[in-house]
C-alpha atoms as a PDB file:
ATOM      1  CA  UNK A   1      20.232 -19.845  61.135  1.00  0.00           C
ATOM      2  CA  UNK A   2      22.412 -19.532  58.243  1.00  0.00           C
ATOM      3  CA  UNK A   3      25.972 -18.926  58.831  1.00  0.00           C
ATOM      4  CA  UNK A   4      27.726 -16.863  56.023  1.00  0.00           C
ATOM      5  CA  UNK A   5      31.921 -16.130  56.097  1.00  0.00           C
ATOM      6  CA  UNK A   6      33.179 -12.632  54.889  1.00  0.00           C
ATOM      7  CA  UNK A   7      36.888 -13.057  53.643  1.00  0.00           C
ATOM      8  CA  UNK A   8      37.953  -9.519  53.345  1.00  0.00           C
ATOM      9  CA  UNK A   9      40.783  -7.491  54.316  1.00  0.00           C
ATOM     10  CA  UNK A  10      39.303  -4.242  53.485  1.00  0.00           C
ATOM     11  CA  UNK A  11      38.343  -3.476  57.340  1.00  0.00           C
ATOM     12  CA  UNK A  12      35.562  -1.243  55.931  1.00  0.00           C
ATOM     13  CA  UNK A  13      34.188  -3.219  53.546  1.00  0.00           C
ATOM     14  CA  UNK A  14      34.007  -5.805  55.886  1.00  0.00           C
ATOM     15  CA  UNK A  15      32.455  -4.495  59.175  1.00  0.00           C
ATOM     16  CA  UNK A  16      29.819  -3.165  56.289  1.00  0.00           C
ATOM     17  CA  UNK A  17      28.953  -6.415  54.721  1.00  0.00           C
ATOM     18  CA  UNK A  18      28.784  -7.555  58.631  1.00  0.00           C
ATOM     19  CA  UNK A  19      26.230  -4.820  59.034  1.00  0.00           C
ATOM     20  CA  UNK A  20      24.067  -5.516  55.603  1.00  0.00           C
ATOM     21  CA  UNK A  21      24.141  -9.448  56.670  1.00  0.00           C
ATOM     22  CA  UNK A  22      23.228  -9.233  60.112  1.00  0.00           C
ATOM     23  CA  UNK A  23      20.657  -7.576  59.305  1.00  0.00           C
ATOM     24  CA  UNK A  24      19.213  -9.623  57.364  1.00  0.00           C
ATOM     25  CA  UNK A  25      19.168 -12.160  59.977  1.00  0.00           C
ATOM     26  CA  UNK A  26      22.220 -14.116  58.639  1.00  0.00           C
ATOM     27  CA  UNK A  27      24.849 -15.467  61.521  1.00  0.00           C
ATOM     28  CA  UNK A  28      27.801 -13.680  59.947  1.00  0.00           C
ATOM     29  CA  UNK A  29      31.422 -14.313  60.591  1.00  0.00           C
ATOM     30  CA  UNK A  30      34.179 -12.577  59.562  1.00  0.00           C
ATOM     31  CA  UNK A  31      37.999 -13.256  58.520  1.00  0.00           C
ATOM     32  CA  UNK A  32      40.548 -10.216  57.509  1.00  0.00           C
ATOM     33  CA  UNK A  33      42.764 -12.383  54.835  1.00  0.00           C
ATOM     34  CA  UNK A  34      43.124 -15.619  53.018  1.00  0.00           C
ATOM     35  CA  UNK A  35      44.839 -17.696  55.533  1.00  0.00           C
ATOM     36  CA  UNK A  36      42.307 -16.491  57.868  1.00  0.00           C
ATOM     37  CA  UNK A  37      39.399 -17.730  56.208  1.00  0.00           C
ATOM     38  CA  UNK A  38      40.824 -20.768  55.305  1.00  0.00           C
ATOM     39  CA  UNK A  39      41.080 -21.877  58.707  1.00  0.00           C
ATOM     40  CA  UNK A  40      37.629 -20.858  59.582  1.00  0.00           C
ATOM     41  CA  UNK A  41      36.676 -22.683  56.579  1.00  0.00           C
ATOM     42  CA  UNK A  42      38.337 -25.898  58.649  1.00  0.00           C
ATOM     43  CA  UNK A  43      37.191 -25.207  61.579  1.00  0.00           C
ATOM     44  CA  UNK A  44      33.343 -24.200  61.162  1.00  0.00           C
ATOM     45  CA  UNK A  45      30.720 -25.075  58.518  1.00  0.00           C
ATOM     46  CA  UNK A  46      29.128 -22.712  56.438  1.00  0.00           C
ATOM     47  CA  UNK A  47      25.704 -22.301  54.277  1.00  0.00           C
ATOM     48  CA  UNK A  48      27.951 -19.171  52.237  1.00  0.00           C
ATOM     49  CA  UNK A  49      31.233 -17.458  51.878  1.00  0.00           C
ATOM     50  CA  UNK A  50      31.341 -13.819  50.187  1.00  0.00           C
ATOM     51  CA  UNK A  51      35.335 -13.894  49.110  1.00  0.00           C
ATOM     52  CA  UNK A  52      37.528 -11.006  47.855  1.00  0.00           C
ATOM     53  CA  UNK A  53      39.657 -12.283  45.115  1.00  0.00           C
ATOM     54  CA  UNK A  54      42.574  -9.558  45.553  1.00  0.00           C
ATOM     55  CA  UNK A  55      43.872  -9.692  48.737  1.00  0.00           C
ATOM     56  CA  UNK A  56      47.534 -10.116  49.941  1.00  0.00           C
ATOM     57  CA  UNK A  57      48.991 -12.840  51.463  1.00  0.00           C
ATOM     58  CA  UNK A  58      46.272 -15.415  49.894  1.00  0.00           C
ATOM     59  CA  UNK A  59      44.286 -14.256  47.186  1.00  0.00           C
ATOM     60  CA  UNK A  60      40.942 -15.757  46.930  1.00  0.00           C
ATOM     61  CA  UNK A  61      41.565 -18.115  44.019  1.00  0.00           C
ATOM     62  CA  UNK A  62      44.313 -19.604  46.345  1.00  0.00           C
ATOM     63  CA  UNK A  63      41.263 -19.877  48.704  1.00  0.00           C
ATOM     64  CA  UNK A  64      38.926 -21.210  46.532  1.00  0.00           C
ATOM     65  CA  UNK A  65      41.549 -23.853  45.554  1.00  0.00           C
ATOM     66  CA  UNK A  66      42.295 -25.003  49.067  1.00  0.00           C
ATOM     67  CA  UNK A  67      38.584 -25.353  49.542  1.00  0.00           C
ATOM     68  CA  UNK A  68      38.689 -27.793  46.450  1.00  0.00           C
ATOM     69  CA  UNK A  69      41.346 -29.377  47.584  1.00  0.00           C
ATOM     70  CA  UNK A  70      40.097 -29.994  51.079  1.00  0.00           C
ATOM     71  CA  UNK A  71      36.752 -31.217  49.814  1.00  0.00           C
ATOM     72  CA  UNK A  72      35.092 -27.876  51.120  1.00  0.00           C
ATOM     73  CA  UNK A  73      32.258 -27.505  49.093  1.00  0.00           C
ATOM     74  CA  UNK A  74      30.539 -24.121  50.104  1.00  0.00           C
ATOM     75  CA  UNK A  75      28.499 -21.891  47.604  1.00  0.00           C
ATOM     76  CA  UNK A  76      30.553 -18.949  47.039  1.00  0.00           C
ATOM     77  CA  UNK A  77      30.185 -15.460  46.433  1.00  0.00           C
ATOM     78  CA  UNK A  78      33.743 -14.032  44.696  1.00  0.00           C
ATOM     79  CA  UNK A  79      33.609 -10.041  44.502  1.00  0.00           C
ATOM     80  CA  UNK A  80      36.577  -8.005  42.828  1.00  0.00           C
ATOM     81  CA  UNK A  81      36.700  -4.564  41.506  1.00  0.00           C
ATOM     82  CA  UNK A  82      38.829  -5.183  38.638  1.00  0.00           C
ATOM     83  CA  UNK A  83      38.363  -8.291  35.992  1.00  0.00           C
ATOM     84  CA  UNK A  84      40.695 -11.362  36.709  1.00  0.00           C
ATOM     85  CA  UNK A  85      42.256 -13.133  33.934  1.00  0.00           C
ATOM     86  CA  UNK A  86      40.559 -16.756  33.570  1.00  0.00           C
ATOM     87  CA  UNK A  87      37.369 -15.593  36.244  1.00  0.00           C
ATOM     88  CA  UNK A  88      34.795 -15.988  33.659  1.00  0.00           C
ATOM     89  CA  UNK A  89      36.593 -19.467  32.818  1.00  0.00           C
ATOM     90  CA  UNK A  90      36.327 -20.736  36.329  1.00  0.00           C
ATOM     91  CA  UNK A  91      32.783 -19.430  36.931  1.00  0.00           C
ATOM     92  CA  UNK A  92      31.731 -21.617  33.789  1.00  0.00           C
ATOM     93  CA  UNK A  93      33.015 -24.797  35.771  1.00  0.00           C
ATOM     94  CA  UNK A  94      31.917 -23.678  39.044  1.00  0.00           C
ATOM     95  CA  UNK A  95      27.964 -23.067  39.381  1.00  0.00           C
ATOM     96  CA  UNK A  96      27.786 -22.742  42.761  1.00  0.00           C
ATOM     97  CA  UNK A  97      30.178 -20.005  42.985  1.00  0.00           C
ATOM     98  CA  UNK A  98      29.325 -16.705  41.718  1.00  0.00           C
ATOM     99  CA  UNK A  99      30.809 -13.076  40.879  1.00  0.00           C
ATOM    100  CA  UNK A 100      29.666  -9.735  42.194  1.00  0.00           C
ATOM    101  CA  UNK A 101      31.919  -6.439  40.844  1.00  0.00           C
ATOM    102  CA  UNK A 102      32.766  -4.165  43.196  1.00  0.00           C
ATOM    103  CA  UNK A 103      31.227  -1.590  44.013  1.00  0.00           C
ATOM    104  CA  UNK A 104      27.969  -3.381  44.545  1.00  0.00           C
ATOM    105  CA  UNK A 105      24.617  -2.586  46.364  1.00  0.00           C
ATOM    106  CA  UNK A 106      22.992  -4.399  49.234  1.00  0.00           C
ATOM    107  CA  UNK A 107      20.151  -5.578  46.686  1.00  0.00           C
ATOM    108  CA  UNK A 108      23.439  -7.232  43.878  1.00  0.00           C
ATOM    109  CA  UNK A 109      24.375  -9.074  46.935  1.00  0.00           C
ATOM    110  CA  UNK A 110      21.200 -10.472  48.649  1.00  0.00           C
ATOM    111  CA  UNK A 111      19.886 -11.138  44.589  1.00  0.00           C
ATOM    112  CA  UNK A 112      22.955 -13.374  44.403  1.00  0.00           C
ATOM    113  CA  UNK A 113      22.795 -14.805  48.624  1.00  0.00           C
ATOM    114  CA  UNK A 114      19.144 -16.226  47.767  1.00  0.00           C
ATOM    115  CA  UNK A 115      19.440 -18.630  44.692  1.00  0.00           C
ATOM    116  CA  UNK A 116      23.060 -19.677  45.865  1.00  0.00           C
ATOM    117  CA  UNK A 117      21.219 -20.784  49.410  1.00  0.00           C
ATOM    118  CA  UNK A 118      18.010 -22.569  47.327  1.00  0.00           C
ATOM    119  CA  UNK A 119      15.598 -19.551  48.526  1.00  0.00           C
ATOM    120  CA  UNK A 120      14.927 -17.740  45.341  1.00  0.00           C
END
């Protein structure tokens, strides 16, 4: 079964993602901030991660470059509702993560889930 992490800290966001996912069928596990997921990230393997990039604490770049740095290589899904500086930059150099602006549909986010894990 595949096993996708939600790093959000919007509680409602996040128990609806959890919803949408499961679902689907997808083993979905959940993480409120940064530090959070990070740790999950070390202490479970995963076929996805859907990641908030503005969140306090540890913002989801910070994430993303922990993962790097810890050799966690995980296709990711990076959502945000307003446009980072240096996003589009980073996506160029990072195929297997992808962006998805918030507010999004159930169909944005399983149109991005299936090419990211090979079943397109």
């Amino acid at each position: 079964m595949t096993r996708i992490l939600v790093i959000e800290d919007d509680a409602s966001l996040r128990e609806w993602l959890k919803k949408v996912l499961d679902h689907r069928g997808y083993d979905v596990h959940t993480a409120e901030n940064g530090d959070a997921g990070l740790q999950r990230l070390l202490e479970t393997a995963y076929d996805l991660v859907v990641l908030d990039l503005i969140m306090p604490q540890m913002s989801g770049f910070e994430v993303l470059t922990a993962m790097e740095a810890k050799g966690i290589r995980v296709p990711t899904i990076i959502t945000s509702g307003i446009v980072i500086p240096g996003v589009h930059d980073y996506l160029k150099t990072h195929p297997q993560v992808q962006l998805l602006s918030k507010p999004y549909t159930e169909q944005q986010l399983e149109h991005l889930i299936g090419p990211l894990l090979g079943k397109d």
